[in-house]
Every structure is written in structure tokens, then in C-alpha cells.
C-alpha atoms as a PDB file:
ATOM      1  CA  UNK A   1       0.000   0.000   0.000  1.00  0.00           C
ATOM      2  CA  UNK A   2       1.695   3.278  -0.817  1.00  0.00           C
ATOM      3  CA  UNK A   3       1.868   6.360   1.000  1.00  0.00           C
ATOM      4  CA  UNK A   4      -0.621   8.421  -0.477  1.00  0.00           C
ATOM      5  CA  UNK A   5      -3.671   5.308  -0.479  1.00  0.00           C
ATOM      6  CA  UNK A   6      -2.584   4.629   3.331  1.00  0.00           C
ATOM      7  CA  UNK A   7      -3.756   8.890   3.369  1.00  0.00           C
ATOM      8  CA  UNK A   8      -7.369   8.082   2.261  1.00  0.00           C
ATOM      9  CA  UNK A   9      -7.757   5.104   4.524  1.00  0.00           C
ATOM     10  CA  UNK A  10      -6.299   7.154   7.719  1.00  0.00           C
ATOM     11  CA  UNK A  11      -8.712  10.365   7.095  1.00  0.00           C
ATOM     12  CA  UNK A  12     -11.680   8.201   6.375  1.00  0.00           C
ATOM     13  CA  UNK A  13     -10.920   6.055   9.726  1.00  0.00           C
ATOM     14  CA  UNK A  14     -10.532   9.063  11.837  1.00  0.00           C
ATOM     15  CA  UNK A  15     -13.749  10.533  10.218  1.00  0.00           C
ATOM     16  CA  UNK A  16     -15.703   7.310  11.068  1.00  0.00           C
ATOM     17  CA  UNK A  17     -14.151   7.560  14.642  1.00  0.00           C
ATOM     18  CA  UNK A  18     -15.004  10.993  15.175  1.00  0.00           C
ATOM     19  CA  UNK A  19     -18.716  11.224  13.813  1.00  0.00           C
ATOM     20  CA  UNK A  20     -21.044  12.377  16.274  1.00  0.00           C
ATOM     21  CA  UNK A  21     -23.471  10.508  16.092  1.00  0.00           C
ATOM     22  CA  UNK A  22     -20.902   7.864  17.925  1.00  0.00           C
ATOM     23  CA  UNK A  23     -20.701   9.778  20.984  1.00  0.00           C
ATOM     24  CA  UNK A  24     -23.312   8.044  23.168  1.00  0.00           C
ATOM     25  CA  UNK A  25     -21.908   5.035  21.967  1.00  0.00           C
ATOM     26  CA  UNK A  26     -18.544   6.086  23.085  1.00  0.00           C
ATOM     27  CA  UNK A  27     -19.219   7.378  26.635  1.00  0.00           C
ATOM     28  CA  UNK A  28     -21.569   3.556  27.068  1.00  0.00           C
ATOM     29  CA  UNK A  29     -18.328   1.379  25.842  1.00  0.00           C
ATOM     30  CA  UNK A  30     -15.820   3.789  28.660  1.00  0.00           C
ATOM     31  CA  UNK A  31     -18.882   3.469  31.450  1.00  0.00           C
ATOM     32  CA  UNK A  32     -17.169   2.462  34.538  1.00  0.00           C
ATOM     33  CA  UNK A  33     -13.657   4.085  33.891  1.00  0.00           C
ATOM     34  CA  UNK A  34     -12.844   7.556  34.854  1.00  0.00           C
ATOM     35  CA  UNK A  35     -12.581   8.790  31.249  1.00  0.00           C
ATOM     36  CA  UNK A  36     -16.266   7.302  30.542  1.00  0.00           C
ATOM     37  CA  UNK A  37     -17.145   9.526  33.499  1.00  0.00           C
ATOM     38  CA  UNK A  38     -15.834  12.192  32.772  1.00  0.00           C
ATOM     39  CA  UNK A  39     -17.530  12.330  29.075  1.00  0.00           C
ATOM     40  CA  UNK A  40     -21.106  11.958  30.549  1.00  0.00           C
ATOM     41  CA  UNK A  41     -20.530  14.746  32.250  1.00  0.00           C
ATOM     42  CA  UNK A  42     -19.200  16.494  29.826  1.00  0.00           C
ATOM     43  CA  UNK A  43     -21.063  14.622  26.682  1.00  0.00           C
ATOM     44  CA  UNK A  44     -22.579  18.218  24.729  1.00  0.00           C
ATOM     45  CA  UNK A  45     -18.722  19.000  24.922  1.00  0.00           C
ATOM     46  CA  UNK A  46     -17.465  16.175  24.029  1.00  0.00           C
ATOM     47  CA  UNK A  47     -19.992  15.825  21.050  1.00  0.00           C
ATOM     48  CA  UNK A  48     -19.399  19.472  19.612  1.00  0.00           C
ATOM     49  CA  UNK A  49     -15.304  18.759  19.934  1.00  0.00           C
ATOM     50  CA  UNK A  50     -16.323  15.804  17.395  1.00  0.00           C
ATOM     51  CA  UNK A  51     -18.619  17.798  15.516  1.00  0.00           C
ATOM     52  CA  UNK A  52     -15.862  20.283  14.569  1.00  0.00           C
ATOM     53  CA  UNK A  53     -13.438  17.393  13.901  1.00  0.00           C
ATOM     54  CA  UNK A  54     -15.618  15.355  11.870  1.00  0.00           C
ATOM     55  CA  UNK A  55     -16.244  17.846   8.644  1.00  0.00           C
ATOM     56  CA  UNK A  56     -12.215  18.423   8.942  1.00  0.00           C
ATOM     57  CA  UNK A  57     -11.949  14.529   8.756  1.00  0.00           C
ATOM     58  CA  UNK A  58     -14.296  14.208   5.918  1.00  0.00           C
ATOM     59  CA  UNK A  59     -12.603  17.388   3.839  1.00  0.00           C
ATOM     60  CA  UNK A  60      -9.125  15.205   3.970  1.00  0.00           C
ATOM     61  CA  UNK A  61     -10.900  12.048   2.723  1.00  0.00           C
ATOM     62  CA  UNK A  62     -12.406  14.167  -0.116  1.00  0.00           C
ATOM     63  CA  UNK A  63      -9.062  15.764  -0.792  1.00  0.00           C
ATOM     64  CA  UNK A  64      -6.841  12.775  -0.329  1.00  0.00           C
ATOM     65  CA  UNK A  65      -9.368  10.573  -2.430  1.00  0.00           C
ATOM     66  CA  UNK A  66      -8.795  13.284  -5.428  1.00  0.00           C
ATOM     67  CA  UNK A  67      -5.464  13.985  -5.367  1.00  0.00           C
ATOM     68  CA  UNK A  68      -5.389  10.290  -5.692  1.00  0.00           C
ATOM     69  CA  UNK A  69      -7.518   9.714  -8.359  1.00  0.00           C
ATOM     70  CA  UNK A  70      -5.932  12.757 -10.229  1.00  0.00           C
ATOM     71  CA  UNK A  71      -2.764  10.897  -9.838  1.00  0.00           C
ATOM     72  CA  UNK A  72      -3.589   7.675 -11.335  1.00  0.00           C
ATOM     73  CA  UNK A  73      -5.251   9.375 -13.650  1.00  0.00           C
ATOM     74  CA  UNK A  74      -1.868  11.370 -14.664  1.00  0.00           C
ATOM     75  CA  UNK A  75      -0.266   8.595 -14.616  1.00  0.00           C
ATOM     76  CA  UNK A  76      -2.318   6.533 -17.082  1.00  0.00           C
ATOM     77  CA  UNK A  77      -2.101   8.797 -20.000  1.00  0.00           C
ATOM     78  CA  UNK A  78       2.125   9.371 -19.205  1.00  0.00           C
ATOM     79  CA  UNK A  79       1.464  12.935 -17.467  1.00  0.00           C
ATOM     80  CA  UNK A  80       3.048  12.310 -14.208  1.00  0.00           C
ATOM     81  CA  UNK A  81       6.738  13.700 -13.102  1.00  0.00           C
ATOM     82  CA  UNK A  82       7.590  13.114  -9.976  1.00  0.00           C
ATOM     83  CA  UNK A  83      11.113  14.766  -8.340  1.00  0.00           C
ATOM     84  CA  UNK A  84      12.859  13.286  -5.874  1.00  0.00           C
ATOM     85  CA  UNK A  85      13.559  16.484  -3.659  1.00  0.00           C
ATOM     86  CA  UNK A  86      16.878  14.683  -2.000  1.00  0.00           C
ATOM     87  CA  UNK A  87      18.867  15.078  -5.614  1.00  0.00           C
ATOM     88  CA  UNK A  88      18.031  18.923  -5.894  1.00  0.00           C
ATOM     89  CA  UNK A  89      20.866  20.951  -4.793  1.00  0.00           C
ATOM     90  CA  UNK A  90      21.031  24.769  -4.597  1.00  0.00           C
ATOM     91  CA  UNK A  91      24.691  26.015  -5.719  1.00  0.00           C
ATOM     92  CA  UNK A  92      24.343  29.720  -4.710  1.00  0.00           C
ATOM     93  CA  UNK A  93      27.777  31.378  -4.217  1.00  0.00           C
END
């Protein structure tokens, strides 16, 4: 898996894991522990701090997805240079 697929399937994991609507079902699986406490008390919180994250989350998936895509895509049709910043040297004197 290269580094730019393993992108796409890290943003759309993190947006699954930081949808709202899987806040209840967060603070039920940490019941009994100190954290699972502290996020029923603290659950409207809790569930706006995920409601900010999650359109972030889903905005990377979207972007990685395309830049993906628009790679492959490149690449089909012969379009794609890629540089390999280590060899670039600056000889300014």
C-alpha cells in the first residue's frame, strides 16, 4: 500500500471515529472508567469537539481521495513527473 492510499484510509478512519453521532456510543463502551465519566458529564462537549473534527476529517478524505484519483489518472495517459527532492541541490555562491 503506498503512501498516499494509506492517506485516504487514515482520514476516512478518523472521520468514522469521530462522527457524532458515535458519541453516546462512546461514553456507554468507557462506562465504569474515569474517562467514561468524565464524558457523561461532559457529553454536549465532548460531542461538539467531534462535531468540529468530523467535517475536517471528511474534507481530507475528499481531498486525499482526489489527489489520488488525479494521480492515477496522470499517470495513465504518461502525465506524471515526480522529483525526488533529495537530488536537488542549490549552488548559490
Amino acid at each position: 500500500m503506498k503512501n498516499k492510499e494509506f492517506g485516504v484510509y487514515l482520514h476516512a478512519m478518523l472521520a468514522a471515529l469521530t462522527c457524532p453521532c458515535h458519541a453516546i456510543f462512546y461514553v456507554y463502551l468507557l462506562s465504569g472508567t474515569t474517562l467514561g465519566a468524565f464524558l457523561f458529564e461532559h457529553e454536549i462537549i465532548f460531542m461538539s469537539v467531534l462535531g468540529f473534527a468530523f467535517p475536517f476529517f471528511i474534507f481530507m478524505v475528499l481531498k486525499s481521495n482526489q489527489q489520488f484519483k488525479t494521480k492515477k489518472r496522470m499517470e495513465k495517459i504518461g502525465q506524471v513527473c515526480e522529483i525526488s527532492c533529495k537530488t536537488c541541490t542549490s549552488k548559490n555562491t
